[in-house]
N, C-alpha and C. Protein backbone atom coordinates (compact mmCIF):
# COMPACT_ATOMS: atom_id res chain seq x y z
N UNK A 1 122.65 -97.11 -61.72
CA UNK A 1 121.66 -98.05 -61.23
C UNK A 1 121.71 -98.04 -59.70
N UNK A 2 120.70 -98.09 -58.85
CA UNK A 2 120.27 -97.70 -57.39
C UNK A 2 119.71 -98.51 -57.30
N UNK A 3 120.35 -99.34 -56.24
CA UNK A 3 119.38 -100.44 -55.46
C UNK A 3 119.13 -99.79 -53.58
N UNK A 4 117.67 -100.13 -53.22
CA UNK A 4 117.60 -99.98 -52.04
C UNK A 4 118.11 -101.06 -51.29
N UNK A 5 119.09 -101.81 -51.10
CA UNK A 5 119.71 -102.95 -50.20
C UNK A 5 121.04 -102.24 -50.14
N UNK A 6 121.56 -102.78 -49.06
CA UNK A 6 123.31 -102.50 -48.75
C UNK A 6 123.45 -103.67 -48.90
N UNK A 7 124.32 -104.04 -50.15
CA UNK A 7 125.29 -105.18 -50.26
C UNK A 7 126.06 -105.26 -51.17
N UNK A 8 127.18 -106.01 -51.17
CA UNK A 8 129.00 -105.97 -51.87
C UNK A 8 128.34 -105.82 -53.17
N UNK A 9 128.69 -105.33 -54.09
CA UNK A 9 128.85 -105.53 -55.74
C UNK A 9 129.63 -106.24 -55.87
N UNK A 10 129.16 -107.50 -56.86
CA UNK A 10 130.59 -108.54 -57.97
C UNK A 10 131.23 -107.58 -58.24
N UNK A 11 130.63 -107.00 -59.32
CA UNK A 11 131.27 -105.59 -60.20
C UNK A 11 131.88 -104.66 -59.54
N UNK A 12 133.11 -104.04 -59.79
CA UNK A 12 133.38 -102.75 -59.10
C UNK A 12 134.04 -102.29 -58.07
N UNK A 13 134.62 -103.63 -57.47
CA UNK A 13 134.92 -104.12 -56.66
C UNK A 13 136.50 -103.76 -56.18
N UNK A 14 137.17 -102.82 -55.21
CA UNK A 14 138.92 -102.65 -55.31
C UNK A 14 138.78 -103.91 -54.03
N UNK A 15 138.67 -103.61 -52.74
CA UNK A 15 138.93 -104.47 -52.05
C UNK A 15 138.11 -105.57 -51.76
N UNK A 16 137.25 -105.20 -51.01
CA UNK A 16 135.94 -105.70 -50.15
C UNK A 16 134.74 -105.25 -51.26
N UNK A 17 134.44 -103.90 -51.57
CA UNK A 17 133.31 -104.09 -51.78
C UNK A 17 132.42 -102.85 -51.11
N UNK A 18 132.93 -102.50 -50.24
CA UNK A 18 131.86 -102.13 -49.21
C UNK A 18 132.18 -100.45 -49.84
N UNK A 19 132.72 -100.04 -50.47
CA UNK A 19 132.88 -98.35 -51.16
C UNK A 19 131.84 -98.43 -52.18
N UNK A 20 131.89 -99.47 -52.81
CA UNK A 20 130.87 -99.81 -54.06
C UNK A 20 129.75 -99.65 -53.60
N UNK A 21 129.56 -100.84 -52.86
CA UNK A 21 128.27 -100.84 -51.97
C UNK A 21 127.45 -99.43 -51.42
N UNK A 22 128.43 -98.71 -50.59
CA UNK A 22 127.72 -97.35 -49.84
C UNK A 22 127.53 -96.51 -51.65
N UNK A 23 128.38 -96.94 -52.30
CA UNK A 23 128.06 -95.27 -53.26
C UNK A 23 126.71 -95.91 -53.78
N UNK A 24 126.53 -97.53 -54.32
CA UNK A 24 125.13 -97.80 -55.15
C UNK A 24 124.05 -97.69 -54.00
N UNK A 25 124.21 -97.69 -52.86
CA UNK A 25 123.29 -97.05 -52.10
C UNK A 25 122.76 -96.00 -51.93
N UNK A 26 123.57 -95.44 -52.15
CA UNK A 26 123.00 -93.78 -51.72
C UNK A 26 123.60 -93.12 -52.99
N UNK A 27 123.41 -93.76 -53.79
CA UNK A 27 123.71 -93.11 -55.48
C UNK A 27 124.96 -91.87 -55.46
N UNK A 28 125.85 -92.45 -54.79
CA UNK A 28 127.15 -91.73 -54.99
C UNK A 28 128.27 -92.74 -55.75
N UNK A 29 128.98 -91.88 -56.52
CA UNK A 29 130.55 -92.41 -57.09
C UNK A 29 131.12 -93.30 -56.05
N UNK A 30 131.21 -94.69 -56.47
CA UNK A 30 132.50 -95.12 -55.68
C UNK A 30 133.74 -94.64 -55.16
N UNK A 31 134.11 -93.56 -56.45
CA UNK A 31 135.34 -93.31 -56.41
C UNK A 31 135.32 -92.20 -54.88
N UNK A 32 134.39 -91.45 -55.23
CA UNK A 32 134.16 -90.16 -54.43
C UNK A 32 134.17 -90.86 -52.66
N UNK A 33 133.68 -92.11 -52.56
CA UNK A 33 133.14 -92.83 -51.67
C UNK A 33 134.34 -93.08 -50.94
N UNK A 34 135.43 -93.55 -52.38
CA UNK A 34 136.77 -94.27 -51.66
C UNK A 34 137.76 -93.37 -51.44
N UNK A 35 137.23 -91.76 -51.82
CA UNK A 35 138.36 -90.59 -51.54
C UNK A 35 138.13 -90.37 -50.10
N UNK A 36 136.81 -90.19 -49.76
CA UNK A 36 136.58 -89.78 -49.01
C UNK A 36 136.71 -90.44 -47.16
N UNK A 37 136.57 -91.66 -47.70
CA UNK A 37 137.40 -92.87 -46.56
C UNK A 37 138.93 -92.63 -46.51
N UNK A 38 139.67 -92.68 -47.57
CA UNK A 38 141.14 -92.49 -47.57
C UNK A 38 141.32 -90.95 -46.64
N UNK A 39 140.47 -89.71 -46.92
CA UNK A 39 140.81 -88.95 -45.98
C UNK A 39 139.99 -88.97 -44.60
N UNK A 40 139.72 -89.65 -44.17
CA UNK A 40 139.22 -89.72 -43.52
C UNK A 40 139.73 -90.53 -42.52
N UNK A 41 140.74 -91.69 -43.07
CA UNK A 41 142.30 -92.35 -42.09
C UNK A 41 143.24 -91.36 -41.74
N UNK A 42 143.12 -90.35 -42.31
CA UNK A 42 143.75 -89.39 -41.98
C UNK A 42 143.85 -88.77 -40.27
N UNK A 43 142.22 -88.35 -40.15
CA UNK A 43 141.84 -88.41 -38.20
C UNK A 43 141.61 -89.89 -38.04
N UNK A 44 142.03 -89.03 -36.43
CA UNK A 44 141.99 -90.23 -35.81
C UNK A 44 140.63 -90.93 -35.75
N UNK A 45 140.50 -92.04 -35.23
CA UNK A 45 139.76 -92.58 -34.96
C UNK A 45 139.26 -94.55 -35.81
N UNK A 46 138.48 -95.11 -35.35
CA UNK A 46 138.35 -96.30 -35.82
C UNK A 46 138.08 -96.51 -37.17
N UNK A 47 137.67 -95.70 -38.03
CA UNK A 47 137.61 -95.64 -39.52
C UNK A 47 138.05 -97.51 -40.08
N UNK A 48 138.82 -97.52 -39.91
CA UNK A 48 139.68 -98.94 -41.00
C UNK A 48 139.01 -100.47 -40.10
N UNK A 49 138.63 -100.25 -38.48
CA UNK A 49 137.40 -101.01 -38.09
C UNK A 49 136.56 -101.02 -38.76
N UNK A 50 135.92 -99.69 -38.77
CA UNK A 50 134.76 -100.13 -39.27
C UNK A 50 134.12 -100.53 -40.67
N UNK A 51 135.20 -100.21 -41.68
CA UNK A 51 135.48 -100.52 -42.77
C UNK A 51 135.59 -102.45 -42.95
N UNK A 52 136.35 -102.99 -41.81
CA UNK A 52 136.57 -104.14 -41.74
C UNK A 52 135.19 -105.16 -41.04
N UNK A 53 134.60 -103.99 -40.33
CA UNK A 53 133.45 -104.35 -39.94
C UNK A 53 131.87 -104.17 -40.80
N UNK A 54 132.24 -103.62 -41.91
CA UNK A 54 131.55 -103.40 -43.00
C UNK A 54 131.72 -104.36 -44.05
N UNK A 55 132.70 -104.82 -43.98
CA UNK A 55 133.19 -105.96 -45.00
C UNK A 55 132.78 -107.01 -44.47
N UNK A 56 132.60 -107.48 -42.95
CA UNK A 56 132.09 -108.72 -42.60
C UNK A 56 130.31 -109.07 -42.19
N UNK A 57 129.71 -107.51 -42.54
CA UNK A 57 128.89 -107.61 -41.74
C UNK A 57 127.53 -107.62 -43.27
N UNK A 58 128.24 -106.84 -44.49
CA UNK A 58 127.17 -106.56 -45.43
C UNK A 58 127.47 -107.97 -46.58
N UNK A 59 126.26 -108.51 -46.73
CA UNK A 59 125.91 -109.13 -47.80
C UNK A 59 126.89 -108.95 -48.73
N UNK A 60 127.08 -110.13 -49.51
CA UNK A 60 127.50 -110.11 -50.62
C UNK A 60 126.51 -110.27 -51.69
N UNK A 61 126.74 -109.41 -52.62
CA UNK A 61 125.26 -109.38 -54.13
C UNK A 61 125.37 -110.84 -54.83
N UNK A 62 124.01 -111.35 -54.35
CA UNK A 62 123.75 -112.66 -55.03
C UNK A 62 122.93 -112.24 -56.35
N UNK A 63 123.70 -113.14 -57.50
CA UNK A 63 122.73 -112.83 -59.20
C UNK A 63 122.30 -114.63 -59.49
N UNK A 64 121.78 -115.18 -58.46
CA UNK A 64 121.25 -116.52 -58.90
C UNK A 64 122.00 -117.53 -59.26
N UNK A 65 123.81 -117.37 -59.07
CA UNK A 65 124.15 -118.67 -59.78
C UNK A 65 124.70 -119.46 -58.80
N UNK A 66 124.20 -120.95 -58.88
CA UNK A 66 124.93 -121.13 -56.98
C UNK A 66 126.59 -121.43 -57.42
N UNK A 67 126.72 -121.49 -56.54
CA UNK A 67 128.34 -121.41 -56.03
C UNK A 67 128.63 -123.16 -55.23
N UNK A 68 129.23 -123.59 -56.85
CA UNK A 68 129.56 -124.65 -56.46
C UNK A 68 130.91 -124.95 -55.77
């Protein structure tokens, strides 16, 4: 299932959300999504920012029930 929005899945979920999120976006495997971040801490660079900055910045998937 492919939605055109970037936002967290309830479902599917290891940390945050945001691996779920990019794969139902762009109709890739989570899993493939979350290999490919793990090597990717590997070089250098801000990777685990922006990951953290992905987690604060994308929606969380609302299904209508409020949140009491």
């Amino acid at each position: 299932m492919s939605t055109s929005t970037l936002v967290r899945p309830r479902e599917g979920r290891m940390i945050g959300g945001v691996c779920a999120g990019l794969g139902r976006r762009y109709n890739v495997s989570a899993t493939k999504v979350r290999v490919i971040f793990l090597l990717s801490c590997l070089l250098p660079g801000p990777q685990f920012l922006v990951y953290l900055a992905l987690w604060a910045l994308m929606p969380a998937e609302h299904r209508g029930i409020p949140a009491w």
